[in-house]
Protein backbone atom coordinates (compact mmCIF):
# COMPACT_ATOMS: atom_id res chain seq x y z
CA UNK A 1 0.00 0.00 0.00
CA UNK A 2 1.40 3.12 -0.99
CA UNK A 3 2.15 5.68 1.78
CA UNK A 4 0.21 8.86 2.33
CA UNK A 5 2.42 10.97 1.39
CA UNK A 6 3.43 9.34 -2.15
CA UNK A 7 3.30 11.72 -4.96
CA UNK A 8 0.23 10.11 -7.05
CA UNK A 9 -3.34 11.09 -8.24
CA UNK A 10 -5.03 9.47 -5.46
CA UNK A 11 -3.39 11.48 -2.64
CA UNK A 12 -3.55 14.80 -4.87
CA UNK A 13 -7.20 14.61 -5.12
CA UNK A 14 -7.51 14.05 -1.46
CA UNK A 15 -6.17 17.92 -1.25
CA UNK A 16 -9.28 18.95 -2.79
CA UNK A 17 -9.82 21.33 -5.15
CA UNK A 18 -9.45 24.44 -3.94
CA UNK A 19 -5.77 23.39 -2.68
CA UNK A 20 -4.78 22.30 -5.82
CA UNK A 21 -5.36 25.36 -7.88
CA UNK A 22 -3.79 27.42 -5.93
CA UNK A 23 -1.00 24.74 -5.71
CA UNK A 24 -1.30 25.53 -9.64
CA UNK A 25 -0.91 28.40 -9.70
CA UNK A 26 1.69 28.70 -7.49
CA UNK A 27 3.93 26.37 -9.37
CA UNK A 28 3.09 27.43 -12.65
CA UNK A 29 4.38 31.15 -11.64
CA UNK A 30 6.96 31.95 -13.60
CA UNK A 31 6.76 29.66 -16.24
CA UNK A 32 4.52 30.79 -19.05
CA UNK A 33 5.01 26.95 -20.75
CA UNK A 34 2.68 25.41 -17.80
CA UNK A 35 0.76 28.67 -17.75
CA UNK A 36 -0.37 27.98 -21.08
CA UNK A 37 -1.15 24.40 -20.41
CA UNK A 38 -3.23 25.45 -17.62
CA UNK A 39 -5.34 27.91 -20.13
CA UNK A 40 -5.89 25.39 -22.45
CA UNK A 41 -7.09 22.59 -19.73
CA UNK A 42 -9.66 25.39 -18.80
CA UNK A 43 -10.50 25.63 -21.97
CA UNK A 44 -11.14 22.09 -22.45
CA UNK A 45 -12.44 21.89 -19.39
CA UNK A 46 -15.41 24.35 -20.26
CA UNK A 47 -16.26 22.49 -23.67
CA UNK A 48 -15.26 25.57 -25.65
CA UNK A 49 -13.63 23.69 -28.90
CA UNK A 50 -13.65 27.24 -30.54
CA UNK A 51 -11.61 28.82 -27.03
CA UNK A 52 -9.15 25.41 -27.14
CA UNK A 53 -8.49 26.91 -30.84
CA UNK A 54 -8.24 30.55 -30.30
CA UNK A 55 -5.38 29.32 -27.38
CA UNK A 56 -3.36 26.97 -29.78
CA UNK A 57 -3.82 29.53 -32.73
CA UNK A 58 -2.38 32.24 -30.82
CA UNK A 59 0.31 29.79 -29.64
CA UNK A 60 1.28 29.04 -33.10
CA UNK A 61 1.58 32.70 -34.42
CA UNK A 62 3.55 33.57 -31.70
CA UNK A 63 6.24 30.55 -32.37
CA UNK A 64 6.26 31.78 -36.13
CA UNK A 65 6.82 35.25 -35.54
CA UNK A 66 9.58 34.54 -32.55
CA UNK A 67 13.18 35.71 -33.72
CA UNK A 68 15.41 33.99 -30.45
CA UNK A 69 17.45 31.31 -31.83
CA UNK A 70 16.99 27.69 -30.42
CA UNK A 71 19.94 25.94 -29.52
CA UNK A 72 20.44 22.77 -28.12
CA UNK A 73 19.90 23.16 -24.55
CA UNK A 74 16.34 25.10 -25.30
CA UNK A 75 15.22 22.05 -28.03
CA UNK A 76 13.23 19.99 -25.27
CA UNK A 77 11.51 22.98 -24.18
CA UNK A 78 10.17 24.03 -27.75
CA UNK A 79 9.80 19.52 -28.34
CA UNK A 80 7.08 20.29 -25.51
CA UNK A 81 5.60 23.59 -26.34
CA UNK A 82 4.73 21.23 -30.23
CA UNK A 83 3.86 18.11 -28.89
CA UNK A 84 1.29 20.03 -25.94
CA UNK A 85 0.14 22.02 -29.27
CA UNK A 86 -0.39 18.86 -31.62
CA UNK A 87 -2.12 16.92 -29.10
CA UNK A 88 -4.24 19.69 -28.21
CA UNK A 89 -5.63 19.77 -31.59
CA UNK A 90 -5.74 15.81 -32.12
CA UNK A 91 -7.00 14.73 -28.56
CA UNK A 92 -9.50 18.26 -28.19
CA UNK A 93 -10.33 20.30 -31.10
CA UNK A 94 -10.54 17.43 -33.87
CA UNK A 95 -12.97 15.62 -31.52
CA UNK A 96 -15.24 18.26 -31.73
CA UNK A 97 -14.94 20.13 -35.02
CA UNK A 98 -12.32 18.64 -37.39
CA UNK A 99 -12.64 21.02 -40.31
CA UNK A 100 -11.29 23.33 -37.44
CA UNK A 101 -8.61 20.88 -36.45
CA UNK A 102 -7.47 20.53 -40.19
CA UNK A 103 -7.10 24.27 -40.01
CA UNK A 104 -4.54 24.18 -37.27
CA UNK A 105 -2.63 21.23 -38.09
CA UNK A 106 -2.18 22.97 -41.16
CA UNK A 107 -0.71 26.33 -39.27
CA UNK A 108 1.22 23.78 -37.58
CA UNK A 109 2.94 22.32 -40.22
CA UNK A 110 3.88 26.30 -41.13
CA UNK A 111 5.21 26.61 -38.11
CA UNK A 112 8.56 24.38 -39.41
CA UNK A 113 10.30 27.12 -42.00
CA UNK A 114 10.41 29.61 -39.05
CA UNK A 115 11.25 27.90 -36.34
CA UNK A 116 14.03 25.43 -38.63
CA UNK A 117 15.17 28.31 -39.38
CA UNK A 118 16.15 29.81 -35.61
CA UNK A 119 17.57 26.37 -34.05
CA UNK A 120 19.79 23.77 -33.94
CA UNK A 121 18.21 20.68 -34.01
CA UNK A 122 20.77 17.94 -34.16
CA UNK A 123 19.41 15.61 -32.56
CA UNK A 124 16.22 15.25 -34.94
CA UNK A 125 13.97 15.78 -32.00
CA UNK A 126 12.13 18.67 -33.19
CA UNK A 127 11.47 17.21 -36.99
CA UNK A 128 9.66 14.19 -35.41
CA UNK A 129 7.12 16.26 -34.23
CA UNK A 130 6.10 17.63 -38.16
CA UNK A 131 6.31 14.05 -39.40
CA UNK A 132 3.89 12.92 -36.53
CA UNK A 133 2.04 16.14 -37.59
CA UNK A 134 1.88 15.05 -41.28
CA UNK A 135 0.20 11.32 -40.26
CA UNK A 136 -2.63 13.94 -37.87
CA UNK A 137 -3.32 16.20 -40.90
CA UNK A 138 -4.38 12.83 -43.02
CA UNK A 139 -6.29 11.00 -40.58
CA UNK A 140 -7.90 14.69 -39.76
CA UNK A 141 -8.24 15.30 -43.52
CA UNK A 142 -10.41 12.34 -43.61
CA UNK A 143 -12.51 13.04 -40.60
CA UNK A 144 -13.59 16.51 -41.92
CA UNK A 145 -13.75 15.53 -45.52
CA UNK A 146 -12.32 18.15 -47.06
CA UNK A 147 -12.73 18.55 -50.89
CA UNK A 148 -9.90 16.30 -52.69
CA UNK A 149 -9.04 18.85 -55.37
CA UNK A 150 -8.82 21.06 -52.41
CA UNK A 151 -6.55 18.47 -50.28
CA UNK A 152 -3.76 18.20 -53.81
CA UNK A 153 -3.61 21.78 -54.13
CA UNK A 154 -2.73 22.14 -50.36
CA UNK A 155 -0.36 19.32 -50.25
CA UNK A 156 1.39 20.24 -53.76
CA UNK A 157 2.23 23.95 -52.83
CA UNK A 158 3.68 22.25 -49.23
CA UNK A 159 6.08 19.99 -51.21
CA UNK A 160 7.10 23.02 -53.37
CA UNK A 161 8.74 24.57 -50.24
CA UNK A 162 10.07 21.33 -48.54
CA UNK A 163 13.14 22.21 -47.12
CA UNK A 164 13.91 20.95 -44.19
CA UNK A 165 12.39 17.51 -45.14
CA UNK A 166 9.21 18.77 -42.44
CA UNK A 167 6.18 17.42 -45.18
CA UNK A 168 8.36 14.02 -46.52
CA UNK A 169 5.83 11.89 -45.43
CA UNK A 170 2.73 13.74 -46.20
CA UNK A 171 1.67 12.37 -49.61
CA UNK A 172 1.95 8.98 -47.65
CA UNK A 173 -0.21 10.26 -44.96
CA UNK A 174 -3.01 11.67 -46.88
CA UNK A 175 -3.73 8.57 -49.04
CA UNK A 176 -6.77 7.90 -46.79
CA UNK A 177 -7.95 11.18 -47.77
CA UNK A 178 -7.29 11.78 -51.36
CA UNK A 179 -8.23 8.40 -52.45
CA UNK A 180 -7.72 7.71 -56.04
CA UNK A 181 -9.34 10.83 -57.64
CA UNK A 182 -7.39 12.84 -55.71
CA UNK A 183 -3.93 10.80 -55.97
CA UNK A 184 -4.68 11.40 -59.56
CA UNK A 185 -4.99 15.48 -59.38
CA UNK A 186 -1.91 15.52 -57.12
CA UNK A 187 -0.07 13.86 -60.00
CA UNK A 188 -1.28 15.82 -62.74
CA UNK A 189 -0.30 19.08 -60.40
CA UNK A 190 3.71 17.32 -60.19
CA UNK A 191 3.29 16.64 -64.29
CA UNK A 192 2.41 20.26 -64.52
CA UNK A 193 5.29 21.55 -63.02
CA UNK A 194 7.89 19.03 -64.67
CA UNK A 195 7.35 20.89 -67.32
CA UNK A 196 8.11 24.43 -66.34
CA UNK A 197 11.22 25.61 -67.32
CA UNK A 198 13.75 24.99 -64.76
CA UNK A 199 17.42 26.12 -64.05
CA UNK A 200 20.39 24.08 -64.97
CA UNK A 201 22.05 22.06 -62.53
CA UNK A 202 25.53 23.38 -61.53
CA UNK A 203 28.69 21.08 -62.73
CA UNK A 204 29.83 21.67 -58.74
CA UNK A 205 26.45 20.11 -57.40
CA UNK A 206 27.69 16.38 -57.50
CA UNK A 207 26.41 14.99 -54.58
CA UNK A 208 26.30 11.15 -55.05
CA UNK A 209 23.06 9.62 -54.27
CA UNK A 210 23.72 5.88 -55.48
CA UNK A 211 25.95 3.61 -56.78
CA UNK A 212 26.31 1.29 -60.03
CA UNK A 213 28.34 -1.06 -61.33
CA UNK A 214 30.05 1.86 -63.24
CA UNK A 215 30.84 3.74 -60.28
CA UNK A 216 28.77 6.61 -58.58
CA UNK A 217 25.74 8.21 -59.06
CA UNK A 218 24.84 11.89 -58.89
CA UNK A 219 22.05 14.01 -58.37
CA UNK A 220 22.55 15.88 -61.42
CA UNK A 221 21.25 12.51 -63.20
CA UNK A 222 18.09 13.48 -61.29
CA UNK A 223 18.65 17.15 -62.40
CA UNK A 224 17.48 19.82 -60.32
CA UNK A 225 16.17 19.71 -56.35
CA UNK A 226 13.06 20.18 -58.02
CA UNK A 227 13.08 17.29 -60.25
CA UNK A 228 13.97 15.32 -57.62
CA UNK A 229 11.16 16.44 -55.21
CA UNK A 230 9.19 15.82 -58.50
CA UNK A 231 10.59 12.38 -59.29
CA UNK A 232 10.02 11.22 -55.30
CA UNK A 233 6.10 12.49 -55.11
CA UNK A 234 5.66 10.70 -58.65
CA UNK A 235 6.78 7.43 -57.02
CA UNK A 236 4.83 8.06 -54.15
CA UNK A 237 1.82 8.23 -55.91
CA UNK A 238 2.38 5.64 -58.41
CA UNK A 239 2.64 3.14 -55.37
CA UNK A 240 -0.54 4.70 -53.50
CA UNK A 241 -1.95 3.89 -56.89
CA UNK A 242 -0.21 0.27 -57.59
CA UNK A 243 1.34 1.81 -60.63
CA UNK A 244 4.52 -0.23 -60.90
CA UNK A 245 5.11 1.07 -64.63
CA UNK A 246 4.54 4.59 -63.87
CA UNK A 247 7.19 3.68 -60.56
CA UNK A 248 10.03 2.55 -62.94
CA UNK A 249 9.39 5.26 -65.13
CA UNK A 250 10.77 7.99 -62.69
CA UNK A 251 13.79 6.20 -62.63
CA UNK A 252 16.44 7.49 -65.22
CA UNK A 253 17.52 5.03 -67.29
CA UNK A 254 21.29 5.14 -66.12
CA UNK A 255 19.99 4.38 -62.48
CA UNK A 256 18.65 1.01 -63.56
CA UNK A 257 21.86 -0.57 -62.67
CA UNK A 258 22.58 1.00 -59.75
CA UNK A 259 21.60 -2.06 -57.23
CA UNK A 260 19.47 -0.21 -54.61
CA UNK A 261 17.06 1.32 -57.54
CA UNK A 262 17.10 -2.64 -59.41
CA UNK A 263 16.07 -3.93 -56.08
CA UNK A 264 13.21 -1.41 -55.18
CA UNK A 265 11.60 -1.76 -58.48
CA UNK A 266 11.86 -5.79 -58.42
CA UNK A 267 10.18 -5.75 -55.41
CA UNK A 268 7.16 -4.30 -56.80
CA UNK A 269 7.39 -6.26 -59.99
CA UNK A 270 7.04 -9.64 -57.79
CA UNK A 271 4.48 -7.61 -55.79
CA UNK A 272 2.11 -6.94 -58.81
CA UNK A 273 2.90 -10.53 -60.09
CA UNK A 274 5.40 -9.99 -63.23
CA UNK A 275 8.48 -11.96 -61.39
CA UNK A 276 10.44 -12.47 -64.76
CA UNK A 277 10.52 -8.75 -65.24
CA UNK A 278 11.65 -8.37 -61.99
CA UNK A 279 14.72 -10.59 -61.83
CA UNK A 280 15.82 -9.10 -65.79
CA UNK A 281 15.60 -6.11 -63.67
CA UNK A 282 17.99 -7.18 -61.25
CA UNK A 283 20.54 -8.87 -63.87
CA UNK A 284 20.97 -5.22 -64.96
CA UNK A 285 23.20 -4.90 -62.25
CA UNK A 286 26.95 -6.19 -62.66
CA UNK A 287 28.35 -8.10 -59.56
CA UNK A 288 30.97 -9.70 -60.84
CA UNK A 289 33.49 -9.27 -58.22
CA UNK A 290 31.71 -6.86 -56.63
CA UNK A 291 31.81 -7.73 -52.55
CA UNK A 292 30.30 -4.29 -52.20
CA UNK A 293 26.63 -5.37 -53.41
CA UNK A 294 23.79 -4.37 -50.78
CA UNK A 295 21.93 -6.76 -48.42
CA UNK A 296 18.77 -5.39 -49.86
CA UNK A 297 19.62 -6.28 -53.57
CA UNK A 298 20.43 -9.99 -52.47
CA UNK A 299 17.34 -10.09 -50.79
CA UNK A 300 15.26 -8.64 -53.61
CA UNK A 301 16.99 -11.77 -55.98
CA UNK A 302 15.90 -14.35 -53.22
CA UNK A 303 12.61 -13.24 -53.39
CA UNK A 304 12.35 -13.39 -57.41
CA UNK A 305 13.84 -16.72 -57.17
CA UNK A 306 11.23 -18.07 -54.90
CA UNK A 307 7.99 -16.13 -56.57
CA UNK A 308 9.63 -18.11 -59.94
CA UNK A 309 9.58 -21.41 -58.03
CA UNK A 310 13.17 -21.74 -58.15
CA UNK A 311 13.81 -22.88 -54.53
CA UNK A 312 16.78 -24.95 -54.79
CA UNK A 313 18.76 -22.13 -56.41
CA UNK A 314 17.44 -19.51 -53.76
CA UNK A 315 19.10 -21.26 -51.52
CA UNK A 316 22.37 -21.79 -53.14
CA UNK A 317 21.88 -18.47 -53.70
CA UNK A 318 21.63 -17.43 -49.88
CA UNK A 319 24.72 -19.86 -48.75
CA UNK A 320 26.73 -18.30 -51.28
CA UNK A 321 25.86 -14.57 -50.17
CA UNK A 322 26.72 -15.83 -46.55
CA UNK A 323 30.09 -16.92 -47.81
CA UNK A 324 30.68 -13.30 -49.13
CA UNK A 325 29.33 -11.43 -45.98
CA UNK A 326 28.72 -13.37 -43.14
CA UNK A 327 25.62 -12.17 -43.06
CA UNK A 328 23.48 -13.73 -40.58
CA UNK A 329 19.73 -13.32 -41.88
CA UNK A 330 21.26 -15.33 -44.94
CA UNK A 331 22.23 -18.43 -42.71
CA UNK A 332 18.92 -17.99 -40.56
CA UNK A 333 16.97 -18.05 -44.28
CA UNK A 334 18.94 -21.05 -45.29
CA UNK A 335 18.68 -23.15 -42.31
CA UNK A 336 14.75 -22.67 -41.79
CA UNK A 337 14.35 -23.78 -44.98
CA UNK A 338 16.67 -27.36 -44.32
CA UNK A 339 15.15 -30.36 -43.03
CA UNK A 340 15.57 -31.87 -39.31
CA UNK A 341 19.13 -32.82 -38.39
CA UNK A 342 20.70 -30.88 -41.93
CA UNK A 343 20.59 -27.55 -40.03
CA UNK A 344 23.13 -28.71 -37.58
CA UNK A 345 25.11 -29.83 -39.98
CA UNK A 346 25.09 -26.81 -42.01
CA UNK A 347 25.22 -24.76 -38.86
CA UNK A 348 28.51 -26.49 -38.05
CA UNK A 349 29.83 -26.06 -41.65
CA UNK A 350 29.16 -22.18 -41.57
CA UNK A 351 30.69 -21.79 -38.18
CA UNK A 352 33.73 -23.81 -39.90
CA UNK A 353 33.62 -20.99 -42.48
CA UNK A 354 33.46 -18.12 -40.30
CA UNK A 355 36.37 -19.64 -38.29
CA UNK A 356 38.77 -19.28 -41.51
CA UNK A 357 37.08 -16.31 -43.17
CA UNK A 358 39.55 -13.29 -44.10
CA UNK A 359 38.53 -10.55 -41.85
CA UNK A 360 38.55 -11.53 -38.54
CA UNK A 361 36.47 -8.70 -37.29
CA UNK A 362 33.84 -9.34 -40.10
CA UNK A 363 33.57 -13.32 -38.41
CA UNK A 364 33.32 -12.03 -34.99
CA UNK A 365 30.80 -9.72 -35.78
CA UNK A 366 28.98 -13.15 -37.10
CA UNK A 367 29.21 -14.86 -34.02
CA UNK A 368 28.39 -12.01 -31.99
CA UNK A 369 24.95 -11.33 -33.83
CA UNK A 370 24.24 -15.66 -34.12
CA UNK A 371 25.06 -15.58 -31.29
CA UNK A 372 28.07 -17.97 -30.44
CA UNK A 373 30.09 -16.80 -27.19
CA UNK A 374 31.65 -19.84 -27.54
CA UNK A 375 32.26 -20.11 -31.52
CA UNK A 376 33.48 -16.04 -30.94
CA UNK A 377 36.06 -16.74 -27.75
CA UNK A 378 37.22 -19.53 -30.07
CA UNK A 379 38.03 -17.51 -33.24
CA UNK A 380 39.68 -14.38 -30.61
CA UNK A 381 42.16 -17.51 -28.99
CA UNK A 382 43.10 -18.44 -32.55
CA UNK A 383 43.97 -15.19 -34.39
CA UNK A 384 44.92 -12.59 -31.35
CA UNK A 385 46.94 -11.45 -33.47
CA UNK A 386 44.63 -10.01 -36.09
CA UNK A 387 42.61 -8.02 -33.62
CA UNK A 388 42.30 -4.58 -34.28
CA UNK A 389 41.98 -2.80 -30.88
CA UNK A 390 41.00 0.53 -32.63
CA UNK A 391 37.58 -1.23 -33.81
CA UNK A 392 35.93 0.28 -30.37
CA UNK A 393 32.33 -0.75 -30.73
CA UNK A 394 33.14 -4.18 -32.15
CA UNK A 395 35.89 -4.86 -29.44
CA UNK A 396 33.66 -3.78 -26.70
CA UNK A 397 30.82 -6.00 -27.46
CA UNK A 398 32.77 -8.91 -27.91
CA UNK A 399 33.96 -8.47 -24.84
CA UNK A 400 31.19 -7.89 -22.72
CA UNK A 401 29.50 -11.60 -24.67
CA UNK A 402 32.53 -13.43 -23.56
CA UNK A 403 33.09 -11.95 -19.86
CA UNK A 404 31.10 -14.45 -18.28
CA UNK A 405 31.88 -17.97 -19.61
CA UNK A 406 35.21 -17.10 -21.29
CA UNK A 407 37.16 -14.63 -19.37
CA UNK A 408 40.32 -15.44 -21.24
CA UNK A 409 39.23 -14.57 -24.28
CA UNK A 410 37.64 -11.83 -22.97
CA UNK A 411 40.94 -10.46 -21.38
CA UNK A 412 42.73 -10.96 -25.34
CA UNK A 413 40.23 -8.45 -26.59
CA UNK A 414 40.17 -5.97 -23.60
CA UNK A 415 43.87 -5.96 -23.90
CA UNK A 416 44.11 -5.35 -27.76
CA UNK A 417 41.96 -2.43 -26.95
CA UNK A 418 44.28 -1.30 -23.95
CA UNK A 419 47.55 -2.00 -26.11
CA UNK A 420 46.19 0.07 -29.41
CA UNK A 421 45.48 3.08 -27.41
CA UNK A 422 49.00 3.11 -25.14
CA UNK A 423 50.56 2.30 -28.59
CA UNK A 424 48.96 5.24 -30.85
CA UNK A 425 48.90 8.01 -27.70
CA UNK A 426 45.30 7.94 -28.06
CA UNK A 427 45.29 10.32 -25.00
CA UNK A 428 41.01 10.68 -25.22
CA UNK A 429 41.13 7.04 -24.88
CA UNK A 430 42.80 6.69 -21.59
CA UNK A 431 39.98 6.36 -19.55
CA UNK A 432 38.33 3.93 -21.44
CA UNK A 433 41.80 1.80 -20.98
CA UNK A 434 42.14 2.12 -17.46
CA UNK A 435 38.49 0.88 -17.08
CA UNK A 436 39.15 -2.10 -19.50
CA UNK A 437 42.78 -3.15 -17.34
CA UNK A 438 40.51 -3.14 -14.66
CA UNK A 439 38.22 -5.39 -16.12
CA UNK A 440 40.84 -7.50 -17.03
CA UNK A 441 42.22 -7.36 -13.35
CA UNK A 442 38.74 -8.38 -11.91
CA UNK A 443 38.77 -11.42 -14.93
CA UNK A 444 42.23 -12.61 -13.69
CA UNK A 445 40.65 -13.96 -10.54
CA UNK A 446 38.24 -16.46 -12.48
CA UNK A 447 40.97 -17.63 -15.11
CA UNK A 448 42.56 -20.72 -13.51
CA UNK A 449 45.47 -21.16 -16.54
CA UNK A 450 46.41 -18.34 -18.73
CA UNK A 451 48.22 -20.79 -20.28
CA UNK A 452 50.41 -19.12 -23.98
CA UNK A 453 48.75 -15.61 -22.49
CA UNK A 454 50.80 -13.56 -20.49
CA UNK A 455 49.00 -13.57 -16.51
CA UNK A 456 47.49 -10.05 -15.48
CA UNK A 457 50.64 -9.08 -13.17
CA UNK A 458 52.82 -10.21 -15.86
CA UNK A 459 51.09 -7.97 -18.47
CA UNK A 460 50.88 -4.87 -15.99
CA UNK A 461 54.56 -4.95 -15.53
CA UNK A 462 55.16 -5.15 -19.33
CA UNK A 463 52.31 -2.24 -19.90
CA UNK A 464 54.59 -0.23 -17.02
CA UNK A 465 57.99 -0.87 -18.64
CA UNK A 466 56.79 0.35 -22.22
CA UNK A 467 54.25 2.90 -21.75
CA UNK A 468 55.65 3.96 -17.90
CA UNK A 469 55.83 7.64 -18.41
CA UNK A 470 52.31 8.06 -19.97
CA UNK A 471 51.04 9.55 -16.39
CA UNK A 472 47.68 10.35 -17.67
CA UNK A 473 46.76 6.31 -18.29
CA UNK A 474 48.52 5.44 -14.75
CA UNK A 475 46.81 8.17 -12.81
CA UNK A 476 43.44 7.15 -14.28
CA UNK A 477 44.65 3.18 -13.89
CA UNK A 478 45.76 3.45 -10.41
């Protein structure tokens, strides 16, 4: 039973009423966030949809028309000031009057040029709250039915003046709403302006988007950043629609090799039935020695191999991309697919593999995602010296999987860690060092023969003849 004096809503509403506004307004003194809050509770509270609006509306104005830049430290603050605005409109006005609600979500979404403009949003935080916007506005836009032809000429002009990425998913989001008619006008709107007259591309505006067997691909193949805004809400709508032809055709013709655009659009020629288009899609690309070709792509031919019936070579197909990568989803694929007993088998073959496989770090990666402590301590034992103690993340997993029921091994790769940093000066490092030699020091204790590996004391003393004057590791060590 929880104590009286617990901070929950039970013992708040014992204060009573009276206590707890003024315990409102006392806190919210001073900070015009909750202040704000509080008005639009009242609001709420009074069943006044149309005073819940005038409060957010006002709200939203004065965000637009605010000049103080945003950085980091006051992004939460402003995350909270959106979200309490966004739900305000979902959870109170769209409830009662959703034409109203689309109104405001729309001013909402305005908001973003402004307020992009003043801040630093690294972290993403504040661009997740326009995208969750953009799903509101359809599912609103369907509520208060608003006029289709109406809808496509709202969400064309907001993809004109896309920026900062705030409306990406809003053709996806307003599907519900446009339905087909209305998918249709959008498109004819994008045809429209494929044909104004644009600007030429810049010869210094080669940012590569793709690749291809031939090397890179750049944007300029895509033209302008309007074509490409052009090219994307095509292919948006041609999937609402289940267009695959009118899909492919937004690709340029010199993209069809590159293996990322060959995999998207065989994955909607299997969808829409036409597998032998899709895998002469695929063999457009050129992988002939090519240990660079995406997961996605070898996923994409698995899947035409199977819609064609051709089993048996999809999975020759998937052992053969594990012997590339190491991938595990390929060795998961092919050993569902074996019968009883031949997946231990193969399992043991492909952990034979993995054992002898080039990059070292590439086969403990493998055994760390199987997962195989045991397979992984194994491999670390066999090739110490191949271990790459500047691989951080990697190194650091591996060790943490093999702590508890291989502390040797675990010790090998805490060390290579410990010795690359000592080794290179990496100064910035020397904390985490001293905090992985006294791992190793608290490991030493459950290792009963260190047999070929030096012992922890032994290893200190070596570490303290070599790298004895770096005081910076010692004092951290010590």
């Amino acid at each position: 039973m929880a104590a009286k004096t617990t901070l929950n809503a039970k013992n708040l509403e014992a204060l009573g009423a009276q206590r707890l506004a003024e315990l409102l307004i006392e806190i919210s003194t001073g900070s015009a966030a909750h202040k704000r809050r509080l008005r639009m509770e009242i609001a709420a509270g009074n069943h006044s949809s149309a005073d819940v609006s005038r409060e957010v509306r006002k709200r939203l104005s004065s965000i637009m028309r605010a000049r103080t830049f945003i950085d980091w430290r006051k992004v939460k603050a402003m995350k909270t000031d959106l979200e309490t605005q966004r739900k305000t409109i979902i959870d109170t006005v769209a409830l009662h009057d959703p034409v109203e609600a689309f109104e405001l979500i729309w001013q909402f979404l305005a908001v973003a040029d402004p307020l992009f403009g003043r801040s630093d949003d690294g972290s993403g935080s504040l661009i997740q709250s326009f995208h969750q916007a953009c799903n509101d506005a359809g599912a609103i836009a369907k509520a208060a039915n608003i006029d289709i032809d109406v809808l496509a000429e709202k969400i064309f002009k907001a993809l004109q003046d896309n920026g900062y990425g705030q409306f990406d998913r809003l053709i996806t989001a307003m599907i519900p709403a446009l339905e087909n008619d209305g998918l249709r006008h959008l498109r004819a709107l994008f045809v429209t302006w494929s044909k104004e007259p644009k600007e030429k591309a810049r010869k210094t505006d080669r940012t590569v988007i793709s690749w291809s067997s031939a090397g890179a691909i750049y944007e300029e193949v895509y033209g302008n950043h309007n074509d490409l805004t052009i090219r994307i809400a095509l292919q948006e709508i041609a999937d609402a629609l289940g267009d695959v032809d009118a899909y492919i055709a937004q690709q340029p013709e010199k993209t069809h090799a590159a293996p990322m655009v060959a995999a998207d659009i065989a994955h909607r020629l299997v969808s829409a039935g036409r597998a032998e288009e899709a895998l002469k899609a695929l063999d457009k690309v050129d992988t002939n020695g090519r240990t660079d070709v995406p997961f996605e792509w070898e996923l994409a031919r698995i899947e035409v191999l199977e819609a064609l019936g051709r089993g048996e070579e999809a999975q020759a197909f998937r052992w053969r991309c594990f012997e590339q990568s190491l991938h595990d989803e390929h060795l998961r694929a092919y050993v569902r697919r074996l019968p009883d007993f031949d997946d231990i088998e193969a399992e043991a073959k492909a952990f034979g593999y993995a054992q002898a496989f080039p990059n070292v770090h590439r086969a403990l990666h493998f055994f760390l995602r199987w997962p195989s402590p045991a397979e992984a301590a194994n491999l670390v034992m066999k090739r110490e010296a191949e271990l790459d103690g500047d691989l951080y993340g990697l190194m650091t997993a591996v060790a943490d999987a093999l702590s508890a029921k291989h502390p040797l091994a675990a010790t090998v790769v805490l060390r290579s860690m410990i010795d690359f940093t000592l080794r290179s000066g990496r100064s910035s490092r020397y904390k985490h060092a001293a905090r992985h030699l006294a791992e190793c020091r608290s490991l030493a204790s459950q290792i009963k023969d260190f047999g070929s590996i030096q012992s922890n004391d032994a290893y200190v003393a070596d570490l303290k003849r070599e790298h004895g004057r770096k005081s910076g590791f010692w004092s951290l060590a010590q």
